[in-house]
N, C-alpha and C. Protein backbone atom coordinates (compact mmCIF):
# COMPACT_ATOMS: atom_id res chain seq x y z
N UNK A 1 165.05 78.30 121.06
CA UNK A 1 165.33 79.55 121.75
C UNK A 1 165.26 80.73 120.78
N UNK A 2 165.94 80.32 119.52
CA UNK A 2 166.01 81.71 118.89
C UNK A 2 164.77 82.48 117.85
N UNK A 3 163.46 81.13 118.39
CA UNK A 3 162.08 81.38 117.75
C UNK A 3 161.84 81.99 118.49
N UNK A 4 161.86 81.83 120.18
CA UNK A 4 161.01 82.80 121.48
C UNK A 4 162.08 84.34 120.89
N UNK A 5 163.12 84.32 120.49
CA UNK A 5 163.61 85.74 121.10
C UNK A 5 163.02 86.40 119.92
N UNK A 6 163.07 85.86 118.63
CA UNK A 6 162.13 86.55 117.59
C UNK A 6 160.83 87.05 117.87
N UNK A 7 160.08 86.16 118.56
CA UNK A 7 158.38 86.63 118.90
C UNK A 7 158.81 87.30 120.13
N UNK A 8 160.19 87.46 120.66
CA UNK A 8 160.05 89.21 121.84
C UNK A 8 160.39 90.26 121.14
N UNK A 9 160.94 90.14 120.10
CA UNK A 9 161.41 90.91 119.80
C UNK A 9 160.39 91.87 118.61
N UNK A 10 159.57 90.91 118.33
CA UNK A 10 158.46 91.44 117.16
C UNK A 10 157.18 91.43 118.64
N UNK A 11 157.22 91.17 119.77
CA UNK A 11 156.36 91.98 120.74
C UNK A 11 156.59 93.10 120.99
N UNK A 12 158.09 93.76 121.60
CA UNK A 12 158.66 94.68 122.00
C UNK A 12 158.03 95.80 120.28
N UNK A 13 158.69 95.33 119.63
CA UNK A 13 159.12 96.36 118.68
C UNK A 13 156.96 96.82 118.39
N UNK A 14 156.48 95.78 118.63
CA UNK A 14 154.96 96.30 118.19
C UNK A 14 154.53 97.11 119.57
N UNK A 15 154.72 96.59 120.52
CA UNK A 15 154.59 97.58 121.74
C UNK A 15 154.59 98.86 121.71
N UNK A 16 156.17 99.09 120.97
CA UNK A 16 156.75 100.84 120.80
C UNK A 16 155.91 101.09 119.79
N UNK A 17 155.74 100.38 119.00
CA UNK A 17 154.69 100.96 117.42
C UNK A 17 153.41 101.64 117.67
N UNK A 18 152.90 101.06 118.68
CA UNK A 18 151.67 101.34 119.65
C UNK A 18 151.75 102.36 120.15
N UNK A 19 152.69 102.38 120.52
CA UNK A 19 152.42 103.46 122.06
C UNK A 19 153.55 104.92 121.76
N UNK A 20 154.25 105.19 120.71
CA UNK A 20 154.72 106.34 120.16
C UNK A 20 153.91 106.93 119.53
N UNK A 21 154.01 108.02 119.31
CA UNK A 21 152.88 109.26 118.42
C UNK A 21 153.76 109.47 117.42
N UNK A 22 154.59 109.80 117.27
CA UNK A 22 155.66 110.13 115.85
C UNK A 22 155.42 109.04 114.94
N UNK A 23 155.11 109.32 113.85
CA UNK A 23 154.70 108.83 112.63
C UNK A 23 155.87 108.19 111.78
N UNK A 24 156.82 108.80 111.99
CA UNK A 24 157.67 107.98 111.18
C UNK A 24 158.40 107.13 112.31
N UNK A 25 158.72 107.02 113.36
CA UNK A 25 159.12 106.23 114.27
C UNK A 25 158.18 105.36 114.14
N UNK A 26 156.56 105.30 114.44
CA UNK A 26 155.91 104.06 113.99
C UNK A 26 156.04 103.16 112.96
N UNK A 27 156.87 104.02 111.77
CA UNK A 27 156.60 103.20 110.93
C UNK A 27 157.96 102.62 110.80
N UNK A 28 159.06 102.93 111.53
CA UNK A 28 160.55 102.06 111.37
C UNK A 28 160.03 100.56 112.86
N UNK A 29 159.44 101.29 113.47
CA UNK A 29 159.47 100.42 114.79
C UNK A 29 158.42 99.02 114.33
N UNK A 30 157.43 99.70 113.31
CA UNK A 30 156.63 98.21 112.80
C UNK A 30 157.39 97.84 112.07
N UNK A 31 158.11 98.19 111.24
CA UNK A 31 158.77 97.59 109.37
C UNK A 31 159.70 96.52 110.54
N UNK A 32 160.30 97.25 111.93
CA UNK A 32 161.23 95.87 112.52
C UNK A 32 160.53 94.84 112.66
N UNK A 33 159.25 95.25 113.66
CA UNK A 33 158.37 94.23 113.79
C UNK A 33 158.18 93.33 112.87
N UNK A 34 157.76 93.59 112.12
CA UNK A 34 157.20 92.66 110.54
C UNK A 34 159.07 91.46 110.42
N UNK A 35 159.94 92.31 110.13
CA UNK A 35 161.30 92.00 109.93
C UNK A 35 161.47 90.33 111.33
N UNK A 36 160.92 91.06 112.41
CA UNK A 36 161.78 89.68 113.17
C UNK A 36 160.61 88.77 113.33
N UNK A 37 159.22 88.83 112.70
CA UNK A 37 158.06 88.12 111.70
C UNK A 37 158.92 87.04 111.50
N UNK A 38 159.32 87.79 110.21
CA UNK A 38 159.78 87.49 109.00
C UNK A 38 160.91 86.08 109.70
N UNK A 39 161.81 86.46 110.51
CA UNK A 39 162.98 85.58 111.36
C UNK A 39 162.13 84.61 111.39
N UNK A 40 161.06 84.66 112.74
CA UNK A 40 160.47 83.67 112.73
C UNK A 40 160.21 82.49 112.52
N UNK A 41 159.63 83.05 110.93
CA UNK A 41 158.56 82.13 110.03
C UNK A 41 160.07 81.02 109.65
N UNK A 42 161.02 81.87 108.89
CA UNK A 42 162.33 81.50 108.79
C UNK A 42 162.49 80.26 109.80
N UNK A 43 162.77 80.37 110.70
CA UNK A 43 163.61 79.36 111.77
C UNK A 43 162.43 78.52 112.05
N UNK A 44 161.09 78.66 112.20
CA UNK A 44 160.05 77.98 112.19
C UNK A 44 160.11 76.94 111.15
N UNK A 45 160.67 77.41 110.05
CA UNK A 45 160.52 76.43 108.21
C UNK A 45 161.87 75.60 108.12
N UNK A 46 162.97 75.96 108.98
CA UNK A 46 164.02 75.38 109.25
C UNK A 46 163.85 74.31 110.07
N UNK A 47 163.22 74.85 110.77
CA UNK A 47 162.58 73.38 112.15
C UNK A 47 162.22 72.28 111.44
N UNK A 48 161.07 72.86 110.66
CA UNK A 48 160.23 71.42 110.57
C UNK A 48 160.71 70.80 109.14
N UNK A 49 161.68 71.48 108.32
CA UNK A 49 162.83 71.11 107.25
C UNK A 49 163.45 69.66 108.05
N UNK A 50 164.28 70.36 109.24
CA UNK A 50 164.83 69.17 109.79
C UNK A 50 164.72 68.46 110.86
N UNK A 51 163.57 68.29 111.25
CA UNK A 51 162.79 66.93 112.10
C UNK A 51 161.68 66.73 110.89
N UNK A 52 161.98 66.54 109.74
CA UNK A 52 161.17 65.90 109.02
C UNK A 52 159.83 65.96 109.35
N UNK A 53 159.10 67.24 108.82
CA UNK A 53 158.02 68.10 108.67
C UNK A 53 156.95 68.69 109.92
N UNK A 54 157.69 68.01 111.22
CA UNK A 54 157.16 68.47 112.60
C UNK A 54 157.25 69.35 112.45
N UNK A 55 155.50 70.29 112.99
CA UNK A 55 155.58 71.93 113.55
C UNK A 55 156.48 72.07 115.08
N UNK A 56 156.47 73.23 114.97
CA UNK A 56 157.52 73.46 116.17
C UNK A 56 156.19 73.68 117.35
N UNK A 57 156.03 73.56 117.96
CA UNK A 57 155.11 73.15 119.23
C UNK A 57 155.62 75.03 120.25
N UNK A 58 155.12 76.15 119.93
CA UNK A 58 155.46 76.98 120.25
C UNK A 58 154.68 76.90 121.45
N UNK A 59 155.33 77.73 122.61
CA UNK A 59 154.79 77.83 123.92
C UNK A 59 155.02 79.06 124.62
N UNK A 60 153.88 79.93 124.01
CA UNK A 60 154.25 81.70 124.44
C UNK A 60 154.33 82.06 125.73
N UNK A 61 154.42 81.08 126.87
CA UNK A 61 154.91 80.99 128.44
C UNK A 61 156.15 81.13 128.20
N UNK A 62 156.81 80.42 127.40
CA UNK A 62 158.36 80.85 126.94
C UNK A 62 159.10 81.83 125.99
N UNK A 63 158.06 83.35 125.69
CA UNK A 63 158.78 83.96 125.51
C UNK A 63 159.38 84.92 126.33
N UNK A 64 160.41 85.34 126.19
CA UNK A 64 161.38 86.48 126.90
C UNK A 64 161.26 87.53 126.80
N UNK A 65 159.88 88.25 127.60
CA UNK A 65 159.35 89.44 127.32
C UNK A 65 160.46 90.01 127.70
N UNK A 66 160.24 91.13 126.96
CA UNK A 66 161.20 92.39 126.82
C UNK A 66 160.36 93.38 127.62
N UNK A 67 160.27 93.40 129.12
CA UNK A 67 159.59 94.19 129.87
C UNK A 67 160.16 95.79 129.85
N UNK A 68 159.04 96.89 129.07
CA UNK A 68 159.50 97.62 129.04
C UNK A 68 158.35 99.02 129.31
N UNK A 69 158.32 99.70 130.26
CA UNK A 69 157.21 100.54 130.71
C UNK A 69 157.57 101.87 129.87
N UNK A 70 156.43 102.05 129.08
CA UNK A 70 157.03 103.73 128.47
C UNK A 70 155.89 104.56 129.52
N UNK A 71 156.31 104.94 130.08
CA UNK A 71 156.04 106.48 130.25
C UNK A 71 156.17 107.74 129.42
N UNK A 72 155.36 108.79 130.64
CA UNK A 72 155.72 110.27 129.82
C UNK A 72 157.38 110.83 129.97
N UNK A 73 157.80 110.20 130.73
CA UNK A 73 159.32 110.66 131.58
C UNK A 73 160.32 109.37 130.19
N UNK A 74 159.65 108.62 129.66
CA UNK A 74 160.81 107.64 129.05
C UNK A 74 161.07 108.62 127.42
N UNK A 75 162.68 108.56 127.47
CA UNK A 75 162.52 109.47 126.33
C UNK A 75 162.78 108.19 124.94
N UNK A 76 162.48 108.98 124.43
CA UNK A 76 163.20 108.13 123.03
C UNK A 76 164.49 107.47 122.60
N UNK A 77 165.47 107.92 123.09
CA UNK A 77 166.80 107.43 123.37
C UNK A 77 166.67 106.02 123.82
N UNK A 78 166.20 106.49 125.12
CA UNK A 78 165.60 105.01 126.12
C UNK A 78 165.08 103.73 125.44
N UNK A 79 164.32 103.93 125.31
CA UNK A 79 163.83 102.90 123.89
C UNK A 79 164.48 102.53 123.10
N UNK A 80 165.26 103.37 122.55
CA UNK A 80 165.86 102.92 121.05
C UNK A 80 167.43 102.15 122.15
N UNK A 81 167.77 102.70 123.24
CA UNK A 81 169.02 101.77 123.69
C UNK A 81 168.39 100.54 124.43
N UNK A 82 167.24 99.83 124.41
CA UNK A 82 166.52 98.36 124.52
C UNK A 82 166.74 97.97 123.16
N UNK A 83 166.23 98.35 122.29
CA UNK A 83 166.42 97.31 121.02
C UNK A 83 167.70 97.23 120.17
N UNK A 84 168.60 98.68 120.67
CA UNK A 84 170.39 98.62 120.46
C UNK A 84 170.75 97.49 121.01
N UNK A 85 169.76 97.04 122.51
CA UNK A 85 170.92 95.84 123.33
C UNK A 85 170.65 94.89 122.30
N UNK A 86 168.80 94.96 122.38
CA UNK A 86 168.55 93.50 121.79
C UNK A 86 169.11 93.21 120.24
N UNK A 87 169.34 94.21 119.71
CA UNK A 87 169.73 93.81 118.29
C UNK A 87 170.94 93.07 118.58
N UNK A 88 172.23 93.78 119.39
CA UNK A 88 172.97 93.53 119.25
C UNK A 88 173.59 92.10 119.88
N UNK A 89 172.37 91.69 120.89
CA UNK A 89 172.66 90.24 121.25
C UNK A 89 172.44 89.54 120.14
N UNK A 90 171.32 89.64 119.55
CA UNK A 90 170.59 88.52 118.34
C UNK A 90 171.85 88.72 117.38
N UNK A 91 172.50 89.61 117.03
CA UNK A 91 174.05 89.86 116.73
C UNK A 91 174.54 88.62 116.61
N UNK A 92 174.79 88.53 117.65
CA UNK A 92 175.80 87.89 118.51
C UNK A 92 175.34 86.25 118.32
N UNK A 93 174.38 86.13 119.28
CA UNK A 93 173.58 84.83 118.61
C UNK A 93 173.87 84.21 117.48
N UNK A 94 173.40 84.59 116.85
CA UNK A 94 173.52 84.35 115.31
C UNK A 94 174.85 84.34 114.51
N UNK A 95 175.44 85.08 115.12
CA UNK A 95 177.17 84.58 114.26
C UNK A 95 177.69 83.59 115.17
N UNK A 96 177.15 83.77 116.31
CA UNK A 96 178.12 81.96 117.33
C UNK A 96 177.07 80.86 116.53
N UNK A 97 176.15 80.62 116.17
CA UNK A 97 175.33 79.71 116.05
C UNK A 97 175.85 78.98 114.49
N UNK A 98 176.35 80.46 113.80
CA UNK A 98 176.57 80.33 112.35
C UNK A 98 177.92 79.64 112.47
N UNK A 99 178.79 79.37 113.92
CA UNK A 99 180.07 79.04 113.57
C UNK A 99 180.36 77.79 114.19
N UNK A 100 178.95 77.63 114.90
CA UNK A 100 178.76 75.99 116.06
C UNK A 100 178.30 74.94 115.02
N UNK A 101 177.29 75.37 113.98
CA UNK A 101 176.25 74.53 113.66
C UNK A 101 177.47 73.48 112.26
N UNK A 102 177.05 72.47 111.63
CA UNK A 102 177.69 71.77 111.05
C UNK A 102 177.08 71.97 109.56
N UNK A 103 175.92 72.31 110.16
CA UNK A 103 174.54 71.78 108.62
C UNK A 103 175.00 73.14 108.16
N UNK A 104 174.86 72.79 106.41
CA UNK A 104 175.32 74.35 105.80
C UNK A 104 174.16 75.01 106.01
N UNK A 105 172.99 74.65 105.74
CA UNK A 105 172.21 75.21 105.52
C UNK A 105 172.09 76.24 106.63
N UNK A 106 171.92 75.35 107.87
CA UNK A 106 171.45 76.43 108.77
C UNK A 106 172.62 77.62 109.17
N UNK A 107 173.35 77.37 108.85
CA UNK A 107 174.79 77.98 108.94
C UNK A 107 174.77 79.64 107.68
N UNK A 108 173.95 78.55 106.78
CA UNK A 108 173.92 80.20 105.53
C UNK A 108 172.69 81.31 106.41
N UNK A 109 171.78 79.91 106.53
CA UNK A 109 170.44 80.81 107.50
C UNK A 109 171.30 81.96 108.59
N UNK A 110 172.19 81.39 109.33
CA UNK A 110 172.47 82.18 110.37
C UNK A 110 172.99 83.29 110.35
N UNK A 111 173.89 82.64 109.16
CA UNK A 111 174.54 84.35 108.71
C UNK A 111 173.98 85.20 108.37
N UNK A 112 173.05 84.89 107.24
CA UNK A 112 171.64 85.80 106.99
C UNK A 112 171.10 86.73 108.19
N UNK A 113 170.65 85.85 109.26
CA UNK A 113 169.87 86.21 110.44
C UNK A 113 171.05 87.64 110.73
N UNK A 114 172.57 86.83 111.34
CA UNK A 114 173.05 87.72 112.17
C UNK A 114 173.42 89.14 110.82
N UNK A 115 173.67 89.03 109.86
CA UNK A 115 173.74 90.08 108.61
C UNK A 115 172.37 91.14 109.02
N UNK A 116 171.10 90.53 109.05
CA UNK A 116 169.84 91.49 109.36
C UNK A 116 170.02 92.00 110.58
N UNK A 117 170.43 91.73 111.91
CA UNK A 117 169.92 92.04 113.07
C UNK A 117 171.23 92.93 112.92
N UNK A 118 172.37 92.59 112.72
CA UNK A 118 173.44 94.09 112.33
C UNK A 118 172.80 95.48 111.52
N UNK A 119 171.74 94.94 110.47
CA UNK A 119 171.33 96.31 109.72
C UNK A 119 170.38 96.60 110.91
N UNK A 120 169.59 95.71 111.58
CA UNK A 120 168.51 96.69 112.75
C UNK A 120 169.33 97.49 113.81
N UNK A 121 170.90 96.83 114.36
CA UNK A 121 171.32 97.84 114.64
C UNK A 121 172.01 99.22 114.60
N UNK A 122 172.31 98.85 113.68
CA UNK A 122 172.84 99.97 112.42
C UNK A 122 171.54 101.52 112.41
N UNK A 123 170.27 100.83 112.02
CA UNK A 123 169.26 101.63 112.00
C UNK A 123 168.84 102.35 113.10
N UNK A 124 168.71 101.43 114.38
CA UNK A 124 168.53 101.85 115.58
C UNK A 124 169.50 102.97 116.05
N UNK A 125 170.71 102.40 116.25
CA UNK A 125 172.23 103.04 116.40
C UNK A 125 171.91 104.68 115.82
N UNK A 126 171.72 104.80 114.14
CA UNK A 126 171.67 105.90 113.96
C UNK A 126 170.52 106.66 114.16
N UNK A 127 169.71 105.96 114.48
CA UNK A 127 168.26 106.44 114.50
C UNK A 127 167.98 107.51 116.14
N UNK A 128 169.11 106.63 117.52
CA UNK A 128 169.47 107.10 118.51
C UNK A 128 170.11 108.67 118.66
N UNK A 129 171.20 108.30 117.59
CA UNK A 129 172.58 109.09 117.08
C UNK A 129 171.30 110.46 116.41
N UNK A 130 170.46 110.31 115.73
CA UNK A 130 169.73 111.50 115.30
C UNK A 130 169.04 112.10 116.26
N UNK A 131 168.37 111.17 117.08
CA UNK A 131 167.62 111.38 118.54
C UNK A 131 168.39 112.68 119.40
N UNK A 132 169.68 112.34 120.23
CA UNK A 132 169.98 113.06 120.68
C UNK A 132 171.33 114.23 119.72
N UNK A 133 170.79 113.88 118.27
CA UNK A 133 171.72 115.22 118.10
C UNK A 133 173.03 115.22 117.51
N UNK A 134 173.34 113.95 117.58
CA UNK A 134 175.03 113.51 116.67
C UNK A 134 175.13 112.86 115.66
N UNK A 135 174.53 113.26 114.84
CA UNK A 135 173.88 112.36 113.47
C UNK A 135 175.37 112.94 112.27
N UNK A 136 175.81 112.36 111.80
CA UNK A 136 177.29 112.95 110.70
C UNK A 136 176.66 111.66 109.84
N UNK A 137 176.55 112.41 108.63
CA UNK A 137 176.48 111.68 107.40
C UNK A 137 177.69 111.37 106.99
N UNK A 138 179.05 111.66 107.55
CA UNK A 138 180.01 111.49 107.07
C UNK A 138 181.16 112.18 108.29
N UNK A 139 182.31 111.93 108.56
CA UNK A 139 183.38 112.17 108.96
C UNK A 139 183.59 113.62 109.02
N UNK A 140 183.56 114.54 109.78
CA UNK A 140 183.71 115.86 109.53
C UNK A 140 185.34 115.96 109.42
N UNK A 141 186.00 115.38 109.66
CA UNK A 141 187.58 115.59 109.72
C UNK A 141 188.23 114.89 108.79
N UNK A 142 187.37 114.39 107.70
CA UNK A 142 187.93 113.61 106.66
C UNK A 142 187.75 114.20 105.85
N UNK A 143 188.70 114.45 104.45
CA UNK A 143 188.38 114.89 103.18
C UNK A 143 187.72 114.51 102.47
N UNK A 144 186.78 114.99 101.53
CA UNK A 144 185.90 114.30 101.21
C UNK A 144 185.71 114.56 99.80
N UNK A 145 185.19 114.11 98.89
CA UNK A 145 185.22 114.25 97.54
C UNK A 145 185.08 115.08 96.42
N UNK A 146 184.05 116.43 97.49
CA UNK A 146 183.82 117.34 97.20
C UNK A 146 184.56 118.33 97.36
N UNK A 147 185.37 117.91 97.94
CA UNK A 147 187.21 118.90 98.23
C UNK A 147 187.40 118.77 97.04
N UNK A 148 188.33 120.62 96.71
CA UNK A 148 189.23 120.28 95.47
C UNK A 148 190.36 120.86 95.88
């Protein structure tokens, strides 16, 4: 399961890479792409680690497209709160998986996983947060270091 949500999630994210004109949004929306690649190959090399060197028999009828129509009317926000959800399930995923599983290994893997998909939401999150306008590099009501 958590190979298909990687290859939606590196569909989705190449989709938006495609089909935005902003230049630097292309290039955070591929670097994810490449990133949940990267998951992939990961949980792919874990597979065949432990069924003793079987490829994983992928079946792209089973991935979980992330059906998502951009239009001229879809703003950017919009978008970036699809891959807020999805980050934040694969979140989620990945720290229950990290606390079910027995094998260390896959257990360090998971944490790993759910550690990355927290920084994609993190990125997304603020990336939204700049979108519409509420971007604080810092606490405006907190003192700050540069106080004397």
């Amino acid at each position: 399961m958590a190979i298909y949500n990687e290859q939606s999630a590196y569909d989705f994210y190449t989709k938006l890479s495609d089909t935005i004109k902003n230049e630097s949004g292309k290039k955070k929306f591929t670097f994810l792409a490449m990133d949940e690649q990267r998951h992939r190959k990961l949980l792919e090399d874990h597979y065949k680690k432990v069924t003793a060197g079987k490829e994983f028999a992928f079946d792209s009828g089973k991935v979980k497209v992330i059906r998502v129509e951009i239009k001229d009317g879809t703003t950017a926000a919009e978008a970036l709160d699809i891959g807020i959800k999805a980050e934040k399930e694969a979140y989620e995923f990945y720290s229950k998986s990290a606390t079910e599983t027995q094998d260390p290994e896959a257990k360090k893997m998971f944490l790993m996983l759910a550690e990355q998909e927290d920084r994609h939401y993190n990125l997304l999150t603020a990336e939204k947060q700049a979108v519409i306008g509420q971007f604080y590099w810092f606490d405006m009501g907190t003192p700050g270091m540069m106080e004397y």
